[in-house]
C-alpha atoms as a PDB file:
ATOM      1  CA  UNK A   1       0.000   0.000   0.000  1.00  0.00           C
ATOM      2  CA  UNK A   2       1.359   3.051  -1.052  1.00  0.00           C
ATOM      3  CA  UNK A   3       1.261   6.525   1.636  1.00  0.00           C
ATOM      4  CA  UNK A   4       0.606  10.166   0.246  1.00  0.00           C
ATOM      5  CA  UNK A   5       1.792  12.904   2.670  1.00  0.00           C
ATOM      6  CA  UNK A   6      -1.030  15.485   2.875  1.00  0.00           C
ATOM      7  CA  UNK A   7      -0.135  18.882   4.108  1.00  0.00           C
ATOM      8  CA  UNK A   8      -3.734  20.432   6.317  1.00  0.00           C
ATOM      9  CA  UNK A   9      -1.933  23.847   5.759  1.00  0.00           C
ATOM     10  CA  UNK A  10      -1.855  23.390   1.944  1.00  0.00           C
ATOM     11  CA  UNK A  11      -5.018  26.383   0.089  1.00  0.00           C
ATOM     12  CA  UNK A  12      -5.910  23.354  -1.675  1.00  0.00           C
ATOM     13  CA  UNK A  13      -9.689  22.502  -1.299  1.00  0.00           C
ATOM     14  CA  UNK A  14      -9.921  20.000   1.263  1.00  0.00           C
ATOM     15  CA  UNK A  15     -12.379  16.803   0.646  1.00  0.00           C
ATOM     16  CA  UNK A  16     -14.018  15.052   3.598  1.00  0.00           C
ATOM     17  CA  UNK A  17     -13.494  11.651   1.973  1.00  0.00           C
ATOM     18  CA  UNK A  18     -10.084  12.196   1.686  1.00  0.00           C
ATOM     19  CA  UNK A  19      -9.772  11.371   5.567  1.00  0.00           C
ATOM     20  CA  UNK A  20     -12.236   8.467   6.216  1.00  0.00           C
ATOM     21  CA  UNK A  21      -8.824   7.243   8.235  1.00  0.00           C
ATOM     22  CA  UNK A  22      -9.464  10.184  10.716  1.00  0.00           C
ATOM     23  CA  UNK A  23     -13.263   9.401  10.863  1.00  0.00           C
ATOM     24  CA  UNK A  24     -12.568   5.893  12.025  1.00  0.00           C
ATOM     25  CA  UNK A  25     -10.386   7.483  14.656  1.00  0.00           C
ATOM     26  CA  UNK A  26     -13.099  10.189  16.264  1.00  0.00           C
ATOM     27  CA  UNK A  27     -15.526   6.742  15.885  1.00  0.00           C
ATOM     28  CA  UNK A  28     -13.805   4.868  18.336  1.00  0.00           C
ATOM     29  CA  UNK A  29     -12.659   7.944  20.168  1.00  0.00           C
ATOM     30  CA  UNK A  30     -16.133   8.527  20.591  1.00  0.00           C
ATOM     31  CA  UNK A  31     -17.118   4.547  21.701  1.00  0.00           C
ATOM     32  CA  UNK A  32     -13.733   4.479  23.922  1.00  0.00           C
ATOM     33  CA  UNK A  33     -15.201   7.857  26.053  1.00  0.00           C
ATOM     34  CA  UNK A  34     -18.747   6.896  26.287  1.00  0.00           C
ATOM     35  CA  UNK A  35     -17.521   3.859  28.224  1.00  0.00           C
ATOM     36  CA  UNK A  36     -14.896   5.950  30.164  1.00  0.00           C
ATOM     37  CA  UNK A  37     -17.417   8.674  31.172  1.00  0.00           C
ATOM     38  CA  UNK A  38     -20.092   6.165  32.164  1.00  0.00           C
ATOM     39  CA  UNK A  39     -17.678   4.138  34.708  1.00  0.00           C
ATOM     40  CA  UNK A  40     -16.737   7.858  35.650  1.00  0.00           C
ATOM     41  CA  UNK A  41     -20.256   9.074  36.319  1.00  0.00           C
ATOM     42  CA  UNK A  42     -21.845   5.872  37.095  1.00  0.00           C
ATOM     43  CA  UNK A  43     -24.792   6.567  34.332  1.00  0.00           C
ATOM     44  CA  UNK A  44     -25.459   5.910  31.041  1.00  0.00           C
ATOM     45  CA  UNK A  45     -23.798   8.454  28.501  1.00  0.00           C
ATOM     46  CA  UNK A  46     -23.989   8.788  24.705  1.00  0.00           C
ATOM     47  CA  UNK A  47     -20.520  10.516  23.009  1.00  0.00           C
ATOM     48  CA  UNK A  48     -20.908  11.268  18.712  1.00  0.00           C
ATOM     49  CA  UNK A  49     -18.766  12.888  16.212  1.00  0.00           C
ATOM     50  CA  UNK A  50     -21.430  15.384  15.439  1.00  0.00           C
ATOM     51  CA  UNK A  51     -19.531  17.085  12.483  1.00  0.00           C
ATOM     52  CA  UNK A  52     -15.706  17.302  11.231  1.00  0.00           C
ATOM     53  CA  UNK A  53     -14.764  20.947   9.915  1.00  0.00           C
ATOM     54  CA  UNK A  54     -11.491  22.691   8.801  1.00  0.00           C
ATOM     55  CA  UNK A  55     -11.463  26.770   9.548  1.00  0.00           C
ATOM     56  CA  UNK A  56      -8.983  29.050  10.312  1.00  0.00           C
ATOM     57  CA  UNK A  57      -7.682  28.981  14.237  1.00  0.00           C
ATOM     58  CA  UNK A  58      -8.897  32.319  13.858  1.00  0.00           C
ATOM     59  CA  UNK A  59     -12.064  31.950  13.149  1.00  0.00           C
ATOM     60  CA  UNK A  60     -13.073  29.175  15.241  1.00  0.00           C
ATOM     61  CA  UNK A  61     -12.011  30.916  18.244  1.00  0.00           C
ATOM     62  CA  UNK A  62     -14.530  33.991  17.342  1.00  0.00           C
ATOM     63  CA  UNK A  63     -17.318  31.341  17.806  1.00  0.00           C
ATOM     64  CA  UNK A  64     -15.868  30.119  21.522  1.00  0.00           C
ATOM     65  CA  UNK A  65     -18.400  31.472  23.975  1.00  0.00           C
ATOM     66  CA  UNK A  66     -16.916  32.108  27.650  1.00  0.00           C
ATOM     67  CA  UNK A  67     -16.230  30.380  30.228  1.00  0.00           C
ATOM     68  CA  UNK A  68     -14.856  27.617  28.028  1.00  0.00           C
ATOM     69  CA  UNK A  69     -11.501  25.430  28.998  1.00  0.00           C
ATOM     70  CA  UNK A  70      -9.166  25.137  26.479  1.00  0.00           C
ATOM     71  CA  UNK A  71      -6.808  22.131  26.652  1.00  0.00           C
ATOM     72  CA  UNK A  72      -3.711  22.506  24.920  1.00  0.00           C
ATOM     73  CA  UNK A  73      -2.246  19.459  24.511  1.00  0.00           C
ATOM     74  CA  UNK A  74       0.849  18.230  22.380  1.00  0.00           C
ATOM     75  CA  UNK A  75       1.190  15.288  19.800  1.00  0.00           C
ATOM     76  CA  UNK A  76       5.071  15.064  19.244  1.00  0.00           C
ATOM     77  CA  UNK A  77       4.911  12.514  16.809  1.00  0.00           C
ATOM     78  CA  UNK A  78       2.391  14.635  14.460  1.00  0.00           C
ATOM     79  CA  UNK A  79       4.557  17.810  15.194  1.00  0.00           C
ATOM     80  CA  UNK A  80       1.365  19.876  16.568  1.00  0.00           C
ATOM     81  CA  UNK A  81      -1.150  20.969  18.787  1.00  0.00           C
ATOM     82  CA  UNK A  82      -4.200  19.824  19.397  1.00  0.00           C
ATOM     83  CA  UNK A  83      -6.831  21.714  21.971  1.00  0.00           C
ATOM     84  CA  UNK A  84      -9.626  20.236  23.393  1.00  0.00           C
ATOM     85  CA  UNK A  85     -12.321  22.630  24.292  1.00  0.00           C
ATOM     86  CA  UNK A  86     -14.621  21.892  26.848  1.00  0.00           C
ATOM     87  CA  UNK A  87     -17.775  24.142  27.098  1.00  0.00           C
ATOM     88  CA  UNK A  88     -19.330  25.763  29.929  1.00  0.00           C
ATOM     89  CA  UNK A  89     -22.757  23.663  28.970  1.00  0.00           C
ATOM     90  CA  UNK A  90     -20.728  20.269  28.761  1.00  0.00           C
ATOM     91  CA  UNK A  91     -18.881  21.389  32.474  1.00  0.00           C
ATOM     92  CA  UNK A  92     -22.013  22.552  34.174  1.00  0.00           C
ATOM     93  CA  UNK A  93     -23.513  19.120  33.051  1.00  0.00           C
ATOM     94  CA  UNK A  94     -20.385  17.051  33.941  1.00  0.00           C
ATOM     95  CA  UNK A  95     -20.633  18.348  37.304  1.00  0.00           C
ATOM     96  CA  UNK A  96     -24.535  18.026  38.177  1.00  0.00           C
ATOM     97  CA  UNK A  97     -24.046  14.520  36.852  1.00  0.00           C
ATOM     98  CA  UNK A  98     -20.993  13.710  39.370  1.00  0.00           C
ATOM     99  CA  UNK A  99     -22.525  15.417  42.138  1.00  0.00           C
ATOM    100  CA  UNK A 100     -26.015  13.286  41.597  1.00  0.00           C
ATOM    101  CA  UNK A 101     -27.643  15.748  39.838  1.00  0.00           C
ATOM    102  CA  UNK A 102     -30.366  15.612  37.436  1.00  0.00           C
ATOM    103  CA  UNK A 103     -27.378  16.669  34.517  1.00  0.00           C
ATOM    104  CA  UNK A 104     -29.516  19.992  33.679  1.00  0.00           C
ATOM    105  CA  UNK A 105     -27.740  21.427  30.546  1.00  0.00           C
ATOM    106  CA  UNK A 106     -27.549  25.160  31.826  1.00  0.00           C
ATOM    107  CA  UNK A 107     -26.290  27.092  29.282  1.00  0.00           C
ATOM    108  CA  UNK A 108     -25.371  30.138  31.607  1.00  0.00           C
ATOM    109  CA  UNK A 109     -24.836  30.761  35.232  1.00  0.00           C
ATOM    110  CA  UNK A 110     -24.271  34.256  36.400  1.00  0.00           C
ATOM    111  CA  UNK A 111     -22.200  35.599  33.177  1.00  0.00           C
ATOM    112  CA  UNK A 112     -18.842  34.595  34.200  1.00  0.00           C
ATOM    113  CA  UNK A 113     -15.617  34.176  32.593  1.00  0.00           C
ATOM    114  CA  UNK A 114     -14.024  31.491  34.948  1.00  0.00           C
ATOM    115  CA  UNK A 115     -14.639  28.206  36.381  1.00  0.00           C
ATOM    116  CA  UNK A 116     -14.693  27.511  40.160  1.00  0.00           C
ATOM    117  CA  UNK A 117     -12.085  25.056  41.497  1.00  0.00           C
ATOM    118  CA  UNK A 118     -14.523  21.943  41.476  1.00  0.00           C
ATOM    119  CA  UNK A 119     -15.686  22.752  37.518  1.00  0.00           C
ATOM    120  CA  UNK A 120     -11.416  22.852  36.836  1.00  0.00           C
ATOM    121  CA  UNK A 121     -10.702  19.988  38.743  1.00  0.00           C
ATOM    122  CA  UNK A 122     -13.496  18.201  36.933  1.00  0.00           C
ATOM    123  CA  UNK A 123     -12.298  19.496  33.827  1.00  0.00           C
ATOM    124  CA  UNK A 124      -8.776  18.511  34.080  1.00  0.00           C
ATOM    125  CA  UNK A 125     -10.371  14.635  35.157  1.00  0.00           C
ATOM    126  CA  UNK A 126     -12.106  14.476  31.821  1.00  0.00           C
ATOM    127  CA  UNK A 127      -9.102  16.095  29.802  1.00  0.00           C
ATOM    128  CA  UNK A 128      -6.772  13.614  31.219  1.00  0.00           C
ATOM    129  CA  UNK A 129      -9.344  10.698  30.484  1.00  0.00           C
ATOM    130  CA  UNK A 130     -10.139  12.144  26.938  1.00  0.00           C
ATOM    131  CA  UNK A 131      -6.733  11.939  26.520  1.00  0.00           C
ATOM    132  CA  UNK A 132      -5.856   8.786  27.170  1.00  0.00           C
ATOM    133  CA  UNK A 133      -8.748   7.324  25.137  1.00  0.00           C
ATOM    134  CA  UNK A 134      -7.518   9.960  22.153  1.00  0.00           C
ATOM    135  CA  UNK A 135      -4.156   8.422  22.562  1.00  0.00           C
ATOM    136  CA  UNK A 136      -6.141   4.718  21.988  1.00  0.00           C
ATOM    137  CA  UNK A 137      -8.094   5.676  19.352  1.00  0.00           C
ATOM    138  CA  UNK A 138      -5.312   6.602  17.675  1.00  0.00           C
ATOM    139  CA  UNK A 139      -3.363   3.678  18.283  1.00  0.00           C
ATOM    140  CA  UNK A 140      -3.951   1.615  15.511  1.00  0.00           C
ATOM    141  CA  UNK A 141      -3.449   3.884  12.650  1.00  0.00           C
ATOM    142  CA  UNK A 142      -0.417   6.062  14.231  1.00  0.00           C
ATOM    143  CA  UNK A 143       0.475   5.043  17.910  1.00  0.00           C
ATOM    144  CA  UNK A 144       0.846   8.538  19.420  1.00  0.00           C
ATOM    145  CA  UNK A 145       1.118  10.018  22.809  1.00  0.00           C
ATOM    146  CA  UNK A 146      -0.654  13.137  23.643  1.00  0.00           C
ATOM    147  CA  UNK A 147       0.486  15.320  26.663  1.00  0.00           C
ATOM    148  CA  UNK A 148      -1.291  18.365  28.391  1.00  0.00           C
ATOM    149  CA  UNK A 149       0.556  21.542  28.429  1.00  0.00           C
ATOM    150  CA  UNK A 150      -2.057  23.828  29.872  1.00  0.00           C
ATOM    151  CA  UNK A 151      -5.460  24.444  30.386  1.00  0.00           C
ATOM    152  CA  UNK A 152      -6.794  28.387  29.531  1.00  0.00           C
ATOM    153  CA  UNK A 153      -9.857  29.924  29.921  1.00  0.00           C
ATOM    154  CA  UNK A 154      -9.190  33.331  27.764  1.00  0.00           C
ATOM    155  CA  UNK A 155      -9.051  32.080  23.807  1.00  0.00           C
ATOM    156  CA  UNK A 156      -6.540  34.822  23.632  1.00  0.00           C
ATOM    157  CA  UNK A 157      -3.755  32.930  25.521  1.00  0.00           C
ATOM    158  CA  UNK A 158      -3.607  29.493  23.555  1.00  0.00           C
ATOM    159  CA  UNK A 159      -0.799  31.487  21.760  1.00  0.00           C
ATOM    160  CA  UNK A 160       0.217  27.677  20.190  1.00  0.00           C
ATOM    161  CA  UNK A 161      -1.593  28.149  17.269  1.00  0.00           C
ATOM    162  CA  UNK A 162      -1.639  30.983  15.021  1.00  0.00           C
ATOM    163  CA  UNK A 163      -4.965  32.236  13.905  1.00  0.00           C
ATOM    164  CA  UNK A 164      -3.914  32.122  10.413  1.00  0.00           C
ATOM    165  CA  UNK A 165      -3.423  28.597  10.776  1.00  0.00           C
ATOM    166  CA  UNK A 166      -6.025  26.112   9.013  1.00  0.00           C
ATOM    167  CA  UNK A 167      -6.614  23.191  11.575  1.00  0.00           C
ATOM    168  CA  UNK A 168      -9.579  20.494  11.512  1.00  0.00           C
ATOM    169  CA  UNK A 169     -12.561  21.476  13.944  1.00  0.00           C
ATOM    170  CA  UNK A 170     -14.009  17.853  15.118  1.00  0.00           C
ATOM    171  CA  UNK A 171     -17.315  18.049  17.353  1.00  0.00           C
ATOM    172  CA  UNK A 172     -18.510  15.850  19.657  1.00  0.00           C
ATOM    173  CA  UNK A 173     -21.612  15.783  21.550  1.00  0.00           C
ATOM    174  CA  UNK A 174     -22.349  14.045  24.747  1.00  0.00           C
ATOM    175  CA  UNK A 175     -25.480  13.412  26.007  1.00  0.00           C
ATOM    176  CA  UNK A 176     -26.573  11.640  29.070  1.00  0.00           C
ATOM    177  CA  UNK A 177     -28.975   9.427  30.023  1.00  0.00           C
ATOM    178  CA  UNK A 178     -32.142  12.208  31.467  1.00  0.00           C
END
């Protein structure tokens, strides 16, 4: 079988069928964390790759609504970045759910621009978790190791990625069992 390098930052009109290896990737990315966050949360929980997109850094950060955690992580062996965003709708869920909530998606408490300590250190549980099971999913097309460098709240401080830069926007939704 023969490999062809492609280059994401290339102007060249990018085709979704040209990465059906990548799709197989977010599927069992998305199989592997529905089975971690139900053992974490002790209910049922439904993870999808809702849509895979490729904008400029830029632009996708316009769209990031606050507070959001931003998870820059590093993949040495792709020579990049990758940043997992976690929303404030996802967090406020995550933690009704792990408390014994009723997982009530609020959309907006208060208008604030940070976490509290327990939505972080909830956060940074899930990030970790996420990824370990990226690191999986991954595994049997490019075995790869993913590592954390920060976590940022402001979209203004990723800094890691230029906004010029064309990366591939891959959203998941999670839903849980109420």
């Amino acid at each position: 079988m023969d490999w062809m390098a492609y280059d994401l930052t290339s102007q060249e009109k990018i085709i979704r069928s040209r990465f059906a290896g990548l799709e197989g990737i977010n599927d069992r990315f998305s199989s592997q964390f529905r089975v971690t966050l139900s053992n974490m949360l002790k209910r049922t929980v439904t993870v999808n790759c809702t849509h895979m997109d490729f904008v400029r850094f830029g632009d996708y950060l316009t769209n990031v609504l606050l507070p959001t955690s931003l998870n820059v992580m590093v993949m040495p062996e792709l020579g990049g970045h990758a940043v997992l965003v976690v929303s404030s709708k996802l967090t406020y869920a995550l933690v009704d759910a792990y408390y014994g909530g009723n997982e009530r998606p609020y959309s907006k408490i208060g208008g604030r621009e940070e976490f509290t300590s327990i939505e972080k250190g909830l956060i940074d549980k899930v990030v970790q978790a996420a990824g370990r099971d990226m690191e999986s999913a991954w595994a049997l097309n490019y075995p790869l190791q993913i590592n954390l460098i920060r976590s940022e709240s402001n979209p203004q401080f990723v800094g890691s990625i230029h906004s010029s830069e064309l990366v591939a926007v891959i959203s998941f939704e999670v839903e849980f069992e109420n």
